[in-house]
Protein backbone atom coordinates (compact mmCIF):
# COMPACT_ATOMS: atom_id res chain seq x y z
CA UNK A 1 10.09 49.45 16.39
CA UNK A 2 13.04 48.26 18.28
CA UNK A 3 14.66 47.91 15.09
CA UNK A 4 14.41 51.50 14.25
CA UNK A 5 15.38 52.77 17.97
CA UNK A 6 18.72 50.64 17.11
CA UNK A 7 19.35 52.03 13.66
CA UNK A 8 19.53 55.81 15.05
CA UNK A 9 21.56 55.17 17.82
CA UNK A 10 24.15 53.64 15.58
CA UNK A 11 23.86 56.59 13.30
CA UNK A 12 24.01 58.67 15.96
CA UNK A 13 27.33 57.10 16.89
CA UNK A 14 28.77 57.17 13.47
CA UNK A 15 27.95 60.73 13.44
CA UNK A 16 29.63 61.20 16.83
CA UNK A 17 32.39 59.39 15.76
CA UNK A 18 33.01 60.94 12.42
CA UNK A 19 33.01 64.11 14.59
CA UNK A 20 35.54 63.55 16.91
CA UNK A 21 37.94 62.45 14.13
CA UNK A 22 39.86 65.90 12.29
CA UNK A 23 40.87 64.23 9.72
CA UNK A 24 37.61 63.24 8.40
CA UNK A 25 35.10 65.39 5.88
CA UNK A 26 33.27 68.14 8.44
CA UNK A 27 30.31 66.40 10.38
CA UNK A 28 28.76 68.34 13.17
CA UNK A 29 26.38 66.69 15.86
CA UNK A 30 23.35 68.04 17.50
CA UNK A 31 21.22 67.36 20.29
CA UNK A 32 17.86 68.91 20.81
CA UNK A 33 14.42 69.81 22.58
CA UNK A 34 11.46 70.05 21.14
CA UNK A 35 8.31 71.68 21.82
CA UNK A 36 5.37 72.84 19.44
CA UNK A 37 1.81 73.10 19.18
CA UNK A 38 -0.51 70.63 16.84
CA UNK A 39 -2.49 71.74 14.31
CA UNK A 40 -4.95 70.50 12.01
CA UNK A 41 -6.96 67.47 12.34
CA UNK A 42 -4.31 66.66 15.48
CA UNK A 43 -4.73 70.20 16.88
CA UNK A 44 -8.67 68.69 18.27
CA UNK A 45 -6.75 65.82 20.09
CA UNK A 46 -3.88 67.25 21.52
CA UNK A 47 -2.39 70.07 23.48
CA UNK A 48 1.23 70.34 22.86
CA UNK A 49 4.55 68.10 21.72
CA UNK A 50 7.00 67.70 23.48
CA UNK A 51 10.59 65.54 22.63
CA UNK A 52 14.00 64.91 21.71
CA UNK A 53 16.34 64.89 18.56
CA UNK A 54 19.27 63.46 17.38
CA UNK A 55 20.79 65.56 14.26
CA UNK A 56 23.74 64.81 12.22
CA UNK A 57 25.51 67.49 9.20
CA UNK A 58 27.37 67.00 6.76
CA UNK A 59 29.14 70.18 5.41
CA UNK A 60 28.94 70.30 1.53
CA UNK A 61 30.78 73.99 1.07
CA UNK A 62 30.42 76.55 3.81
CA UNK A 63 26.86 77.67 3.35
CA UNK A 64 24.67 73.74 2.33
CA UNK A 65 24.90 70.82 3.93
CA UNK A 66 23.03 67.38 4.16
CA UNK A 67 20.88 66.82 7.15
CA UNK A 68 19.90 63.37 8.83
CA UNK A 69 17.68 63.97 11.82
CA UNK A 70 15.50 61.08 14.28
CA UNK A 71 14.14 61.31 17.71
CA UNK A 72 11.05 60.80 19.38
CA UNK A 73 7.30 63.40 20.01
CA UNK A 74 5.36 62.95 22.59
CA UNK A 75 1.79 64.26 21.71
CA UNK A 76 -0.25 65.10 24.87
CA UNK A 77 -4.31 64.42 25.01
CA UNK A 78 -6.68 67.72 25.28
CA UNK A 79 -8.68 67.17 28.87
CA UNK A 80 -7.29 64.70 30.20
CA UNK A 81 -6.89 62.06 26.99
CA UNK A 82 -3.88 59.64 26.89
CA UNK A 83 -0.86 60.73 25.07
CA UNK A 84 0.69 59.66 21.99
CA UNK A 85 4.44 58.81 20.67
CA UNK A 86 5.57 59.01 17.21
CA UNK A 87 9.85 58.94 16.16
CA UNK A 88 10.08 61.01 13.00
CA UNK A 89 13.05 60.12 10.40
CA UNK A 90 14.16 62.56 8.08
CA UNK A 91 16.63 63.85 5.26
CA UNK A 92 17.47 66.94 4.32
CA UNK A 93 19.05 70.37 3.75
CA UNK A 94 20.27 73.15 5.37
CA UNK A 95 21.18 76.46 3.90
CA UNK A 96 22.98 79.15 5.50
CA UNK A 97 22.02 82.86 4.47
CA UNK A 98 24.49 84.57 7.03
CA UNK A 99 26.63 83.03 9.58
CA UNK A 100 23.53 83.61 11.98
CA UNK A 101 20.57 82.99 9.86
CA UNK A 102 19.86 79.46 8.16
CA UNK A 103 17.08 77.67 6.30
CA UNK A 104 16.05 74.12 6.72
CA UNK A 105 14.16 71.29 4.84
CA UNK A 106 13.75 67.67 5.47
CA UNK A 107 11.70 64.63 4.30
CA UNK A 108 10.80 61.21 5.68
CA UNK A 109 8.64 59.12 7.62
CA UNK A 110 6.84 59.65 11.15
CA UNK A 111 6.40 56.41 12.62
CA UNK A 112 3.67 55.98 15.15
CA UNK A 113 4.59 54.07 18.34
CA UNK A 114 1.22 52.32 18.98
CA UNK A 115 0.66 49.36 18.29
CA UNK A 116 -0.71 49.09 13.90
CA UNK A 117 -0.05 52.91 14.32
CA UNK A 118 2.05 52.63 10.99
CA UNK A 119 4.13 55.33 9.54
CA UNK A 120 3.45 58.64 7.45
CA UNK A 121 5.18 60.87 4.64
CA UNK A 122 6.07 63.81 6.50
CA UNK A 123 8.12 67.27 5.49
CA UNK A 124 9.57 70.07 7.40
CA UNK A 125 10.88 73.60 6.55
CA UNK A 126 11.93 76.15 8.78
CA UNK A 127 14.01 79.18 9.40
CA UNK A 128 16.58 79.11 12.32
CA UNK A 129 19.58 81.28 14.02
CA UNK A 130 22.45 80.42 15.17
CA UNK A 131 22.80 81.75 18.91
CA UNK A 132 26.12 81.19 19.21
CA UNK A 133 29.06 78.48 18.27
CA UNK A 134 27.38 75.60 19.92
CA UNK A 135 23.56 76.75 20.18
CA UNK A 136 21.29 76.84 17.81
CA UNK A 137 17.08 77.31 17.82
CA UNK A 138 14.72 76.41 14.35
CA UNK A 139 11.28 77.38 14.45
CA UNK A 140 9.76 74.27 11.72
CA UNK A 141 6.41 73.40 10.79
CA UNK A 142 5.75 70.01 10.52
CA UNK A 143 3.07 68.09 8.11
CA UNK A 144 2.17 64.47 7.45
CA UNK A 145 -1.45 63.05 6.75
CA UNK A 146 -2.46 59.32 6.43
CA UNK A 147 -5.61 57.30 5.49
CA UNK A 148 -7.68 60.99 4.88
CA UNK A 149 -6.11 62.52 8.75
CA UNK A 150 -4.02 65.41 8.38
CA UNK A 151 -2.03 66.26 11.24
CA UNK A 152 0.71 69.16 11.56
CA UNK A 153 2.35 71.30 13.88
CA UNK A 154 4.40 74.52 14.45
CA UNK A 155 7.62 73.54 16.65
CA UNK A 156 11.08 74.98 18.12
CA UNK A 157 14.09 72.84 18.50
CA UNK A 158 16.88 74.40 20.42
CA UNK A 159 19.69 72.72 20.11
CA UNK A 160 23.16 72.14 21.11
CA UNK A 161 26.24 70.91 18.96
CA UNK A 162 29.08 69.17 19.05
């Protein structure tokens, strides 16, 4: 797991990097909260999600570009229950209808943070505006399902880019 937690913060830095340069092909950086509710077979188990991502674009033409998103959920237990962490990595693309309005999709892997908790396939679509410049908000629904559990959920990330 450490391994992983290494590998995005050196993509994140690439990205950052990349971005800060002029010269180089147009990246764009974003930082985000994230909040949603579980569904499914993970909407008896848990209340809400809560986290953090990391996203990185790269501009194909002005409306596509290529999408590379990690960060970490925190699932919280129904009455009282523990909690539970799981750091989804994902690919993708985002399309942008208007200069406001864009539509995203990503596949990749949800890794659970307890211990044996293994990974899952997961995908995500969503629609999302662009608030202004910098800000940005996607409502997504999220889906993965392993060993005959489904588990999804209905988020918002807001966030902020650079």
């Amino acid at each position: 797991m450490k391994k992983l937690f290494v590998i995005t913060a050196l993509l994140g830095v690439a990205f950052a990097t990349q971005a800060q340069n002029k010269d180089s092909k147009p990246f764009k950086v974003s930082i985000g909260a994230e909040a949603g509710l579980p569904l499914g077979d993970y909407g008896d188990y848990y209340s809400a999600v809560f986290g953090g991502s990391l996203q990185g674009d790269y501009s194909l033409d002005d409306n596509l570009a290529v999408t590379l998103n990690a960060g970490y959920l925190n699932f919280s237990g129904k009455n009282g229950a523990g909690s539970d962490g799981f750091v989804p990595v994902m690919a993708g693309i985002k399309y942008n209808f208007t200069e406001k309005v864009f539509a995203a999709g990503q596949l990749g892997l949800l890794f659970s943070t307890a211990s044996g908790g293994g990974s899952a396939f997961s995908y995500s679509p969503g629609i999302g505006y662009q608030i202004s410049s910098n800000i940005s908000a996607l409502v997504k629904y999220t889906g993965w399902s392993k060993n005959s559990v489904n588990g999804s959920m209905v988020g918002l990330r807001l966030a902020y880019s650079f």
